[in-house]
C-alpha atoms as a PDB file:
ATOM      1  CA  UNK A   1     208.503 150.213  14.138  1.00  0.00           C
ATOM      2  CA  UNK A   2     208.129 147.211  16.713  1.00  0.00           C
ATOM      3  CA  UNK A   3     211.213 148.313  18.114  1.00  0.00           C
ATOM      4  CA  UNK A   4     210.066 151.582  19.696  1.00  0.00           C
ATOM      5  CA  UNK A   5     207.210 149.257  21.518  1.00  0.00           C
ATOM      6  CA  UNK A   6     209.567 147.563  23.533  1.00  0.00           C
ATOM      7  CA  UNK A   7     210.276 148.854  27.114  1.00  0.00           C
ATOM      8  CA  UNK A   8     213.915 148.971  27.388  1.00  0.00           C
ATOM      9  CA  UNK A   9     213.596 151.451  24.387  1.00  0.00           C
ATOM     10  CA  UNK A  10     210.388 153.629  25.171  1.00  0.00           C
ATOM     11  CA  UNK A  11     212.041 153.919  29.190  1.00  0.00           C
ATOM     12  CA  UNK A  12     215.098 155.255  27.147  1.00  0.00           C
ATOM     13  CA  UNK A  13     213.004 157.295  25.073  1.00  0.00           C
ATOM     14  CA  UNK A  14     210.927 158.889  28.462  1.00  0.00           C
ATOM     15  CA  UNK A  15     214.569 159.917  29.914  1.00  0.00           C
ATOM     16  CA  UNK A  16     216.285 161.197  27.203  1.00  0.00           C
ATOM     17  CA  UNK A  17     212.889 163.728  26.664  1.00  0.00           C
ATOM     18  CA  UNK A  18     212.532 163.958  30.087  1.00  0.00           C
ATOM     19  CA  UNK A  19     216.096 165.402  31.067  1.00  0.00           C
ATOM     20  CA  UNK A  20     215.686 167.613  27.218  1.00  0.00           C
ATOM     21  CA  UNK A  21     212.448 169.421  28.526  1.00  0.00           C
ATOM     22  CA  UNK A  22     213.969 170.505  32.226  1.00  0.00           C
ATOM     23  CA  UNK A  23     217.440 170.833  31.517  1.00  0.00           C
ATOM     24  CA  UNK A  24     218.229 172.279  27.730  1.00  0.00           C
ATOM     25  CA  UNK A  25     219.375 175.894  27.469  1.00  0.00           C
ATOM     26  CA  UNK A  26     220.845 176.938  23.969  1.00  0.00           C
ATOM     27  CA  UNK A  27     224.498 176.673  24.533  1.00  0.00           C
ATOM     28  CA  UNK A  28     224.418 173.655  26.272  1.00  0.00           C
ATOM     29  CA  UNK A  29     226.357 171.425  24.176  1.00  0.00           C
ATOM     30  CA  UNK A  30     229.378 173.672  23.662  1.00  0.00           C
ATOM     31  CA  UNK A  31     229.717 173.952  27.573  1.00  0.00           C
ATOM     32  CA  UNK A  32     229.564 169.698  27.746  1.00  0.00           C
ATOM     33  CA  UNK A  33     232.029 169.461  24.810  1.00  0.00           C
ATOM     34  CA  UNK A  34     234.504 172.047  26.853  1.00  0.00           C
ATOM     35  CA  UNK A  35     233.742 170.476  30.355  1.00  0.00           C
ATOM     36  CA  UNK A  36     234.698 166.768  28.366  1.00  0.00           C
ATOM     37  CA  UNK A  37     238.148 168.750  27.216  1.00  0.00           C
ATOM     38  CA  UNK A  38     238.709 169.906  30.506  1.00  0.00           C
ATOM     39  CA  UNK A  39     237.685 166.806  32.476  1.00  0.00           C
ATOM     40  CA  UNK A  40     240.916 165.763  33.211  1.00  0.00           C
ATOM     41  CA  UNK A  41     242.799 168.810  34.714  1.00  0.00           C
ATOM     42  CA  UNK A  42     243.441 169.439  38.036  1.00  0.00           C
ATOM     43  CA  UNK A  43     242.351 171.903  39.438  1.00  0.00           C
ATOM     44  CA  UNK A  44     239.420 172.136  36.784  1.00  0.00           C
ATOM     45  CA  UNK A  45     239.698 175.809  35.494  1.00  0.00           C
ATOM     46  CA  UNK A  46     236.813 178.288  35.168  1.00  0.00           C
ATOM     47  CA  UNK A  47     234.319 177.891  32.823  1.00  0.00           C
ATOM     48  CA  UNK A  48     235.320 181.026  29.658  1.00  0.00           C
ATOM     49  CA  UNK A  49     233.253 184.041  29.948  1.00  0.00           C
ATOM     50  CA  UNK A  50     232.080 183.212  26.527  1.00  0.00           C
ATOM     51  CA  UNK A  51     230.090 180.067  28.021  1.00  0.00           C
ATOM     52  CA  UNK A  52     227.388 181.215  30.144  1.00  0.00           C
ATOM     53  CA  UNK A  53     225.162 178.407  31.959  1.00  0.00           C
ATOM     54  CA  UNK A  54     221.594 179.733  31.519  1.00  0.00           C
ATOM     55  CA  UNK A  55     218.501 178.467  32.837  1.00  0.00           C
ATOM     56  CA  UNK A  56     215.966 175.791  31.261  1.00  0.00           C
ATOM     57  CA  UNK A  57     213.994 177.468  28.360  1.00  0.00           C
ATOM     58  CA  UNK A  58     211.639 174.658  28.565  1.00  0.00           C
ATOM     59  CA  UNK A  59     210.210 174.631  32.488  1.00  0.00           C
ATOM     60  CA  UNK A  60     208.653 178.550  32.004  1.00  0.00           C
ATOM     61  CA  UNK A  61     207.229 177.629  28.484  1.00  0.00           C
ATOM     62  CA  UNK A  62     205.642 174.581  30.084  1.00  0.00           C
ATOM     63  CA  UNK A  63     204.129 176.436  32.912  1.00  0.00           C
ATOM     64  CA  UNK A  64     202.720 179.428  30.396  1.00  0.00           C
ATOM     65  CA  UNK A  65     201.381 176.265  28.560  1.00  0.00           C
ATOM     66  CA  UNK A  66     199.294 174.879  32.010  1.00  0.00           C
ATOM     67  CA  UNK A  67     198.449 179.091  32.929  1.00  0.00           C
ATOM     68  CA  UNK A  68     196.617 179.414  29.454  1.00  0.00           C
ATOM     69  CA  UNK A  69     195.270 175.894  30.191  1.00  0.00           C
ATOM     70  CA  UNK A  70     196.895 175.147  26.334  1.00  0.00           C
ATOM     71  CA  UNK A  71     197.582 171.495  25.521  1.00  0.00           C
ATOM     72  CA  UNK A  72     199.905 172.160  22.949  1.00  0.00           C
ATOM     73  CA  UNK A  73     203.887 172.753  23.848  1.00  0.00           C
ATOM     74  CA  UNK A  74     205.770 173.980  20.943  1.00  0.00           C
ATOM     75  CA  UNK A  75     209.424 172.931  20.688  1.00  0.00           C
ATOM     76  CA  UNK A  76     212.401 173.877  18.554  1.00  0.00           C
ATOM     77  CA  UNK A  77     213.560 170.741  16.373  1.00  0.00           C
ATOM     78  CA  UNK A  78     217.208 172.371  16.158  1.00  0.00           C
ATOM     79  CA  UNK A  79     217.132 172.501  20.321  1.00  0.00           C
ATOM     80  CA  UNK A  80     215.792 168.680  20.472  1.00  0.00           C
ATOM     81  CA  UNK A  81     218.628 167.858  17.735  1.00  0.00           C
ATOM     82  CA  UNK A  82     221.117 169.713  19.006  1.00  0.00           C
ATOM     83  CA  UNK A  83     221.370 167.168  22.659  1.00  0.00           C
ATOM     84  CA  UNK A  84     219.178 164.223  21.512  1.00  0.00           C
ATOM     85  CA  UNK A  85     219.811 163.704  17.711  1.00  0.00           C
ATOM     86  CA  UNK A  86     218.844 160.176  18.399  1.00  0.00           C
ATOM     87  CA  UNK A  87     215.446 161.298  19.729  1.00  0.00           C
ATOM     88  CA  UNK A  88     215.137 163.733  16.623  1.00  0.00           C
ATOM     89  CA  UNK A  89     216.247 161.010  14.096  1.00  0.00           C
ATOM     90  CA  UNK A  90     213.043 158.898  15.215  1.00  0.00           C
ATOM     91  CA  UNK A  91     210.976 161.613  15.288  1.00  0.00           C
ATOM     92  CA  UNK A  92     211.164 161.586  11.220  1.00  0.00           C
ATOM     93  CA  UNK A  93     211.205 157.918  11.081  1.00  0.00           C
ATOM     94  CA  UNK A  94     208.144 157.067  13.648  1.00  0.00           C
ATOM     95  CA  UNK A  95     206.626 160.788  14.301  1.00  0.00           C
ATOM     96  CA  UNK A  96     203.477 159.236  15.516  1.00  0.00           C
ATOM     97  CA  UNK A  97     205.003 156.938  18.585  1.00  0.00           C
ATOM     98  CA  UNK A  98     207.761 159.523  19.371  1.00  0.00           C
ATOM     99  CA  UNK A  99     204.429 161.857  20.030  1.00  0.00           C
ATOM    100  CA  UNK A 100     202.993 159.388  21.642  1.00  0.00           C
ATOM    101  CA  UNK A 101     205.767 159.345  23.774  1.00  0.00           C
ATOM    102  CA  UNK A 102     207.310 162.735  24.057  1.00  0.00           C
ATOM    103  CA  UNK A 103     202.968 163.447  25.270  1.00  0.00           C
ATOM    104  CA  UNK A 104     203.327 161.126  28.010  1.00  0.00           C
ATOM    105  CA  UNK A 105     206.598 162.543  29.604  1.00  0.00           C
ATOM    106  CA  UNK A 106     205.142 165.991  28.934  1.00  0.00           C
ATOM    107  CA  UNK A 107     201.583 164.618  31.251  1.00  0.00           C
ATOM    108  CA  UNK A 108     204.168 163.323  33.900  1.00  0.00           C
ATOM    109  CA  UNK A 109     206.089 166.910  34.030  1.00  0.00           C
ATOM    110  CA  UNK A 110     203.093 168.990  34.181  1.00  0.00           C
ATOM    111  CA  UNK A 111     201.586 166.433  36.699  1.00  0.00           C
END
């Protein structure tokens, strides 16, 4: 548990939750594992028709969350898996400090 104190690891922590809660859309991991196969040809071809970039699910929720003046945001553990399994793995093993955490990104966002 001392290990989640230290700052190299809560920073890491912050950034990883950070980039989750303003950048994950459900499909996001299949269109990095097909950019990663694709990185390498030139030109780069088209992203399929089957891969659709959406937007953030997370930014709308949070601002519904600050218009109802709520100060609970509720978040899928299978979305928060799906790009940061590391994040979700701690979440089971420390669930307190990851709140703590994930709360204080969540203050800096809204703020």
């Amino acid at each position: 548990r001392e290990w989640i104190a230290e700052d190299r690891t809560r920073s890491e922590i912050q950034r990883r939750f950070n980039r989750f809660l303003l950048t994950y859309f459900r499909g996001i991991e299949d269109i990095a594992m097909w950019k990663k196969r694709n990185e390498h040809v030139d030109p780069p071809p088209k992203l399929p028709p089957h891969l659709k970039v959406l937007p953030p699910i997370y930014p709308p929720k949070i601002r519904e969350m600050c218009a109802k003046n709520s100060s609970s945001l509720e978040l899928s553990y299978p979305d928060l898996a799906e790009t940061q399994s590391l994040l979700a793995i701690w979440l089971t093993d420390v669930p307190k400090d990851m709140l703590q955490i994930f709360d204080e990104v969540l203050k800096e966002v809204v703020y």
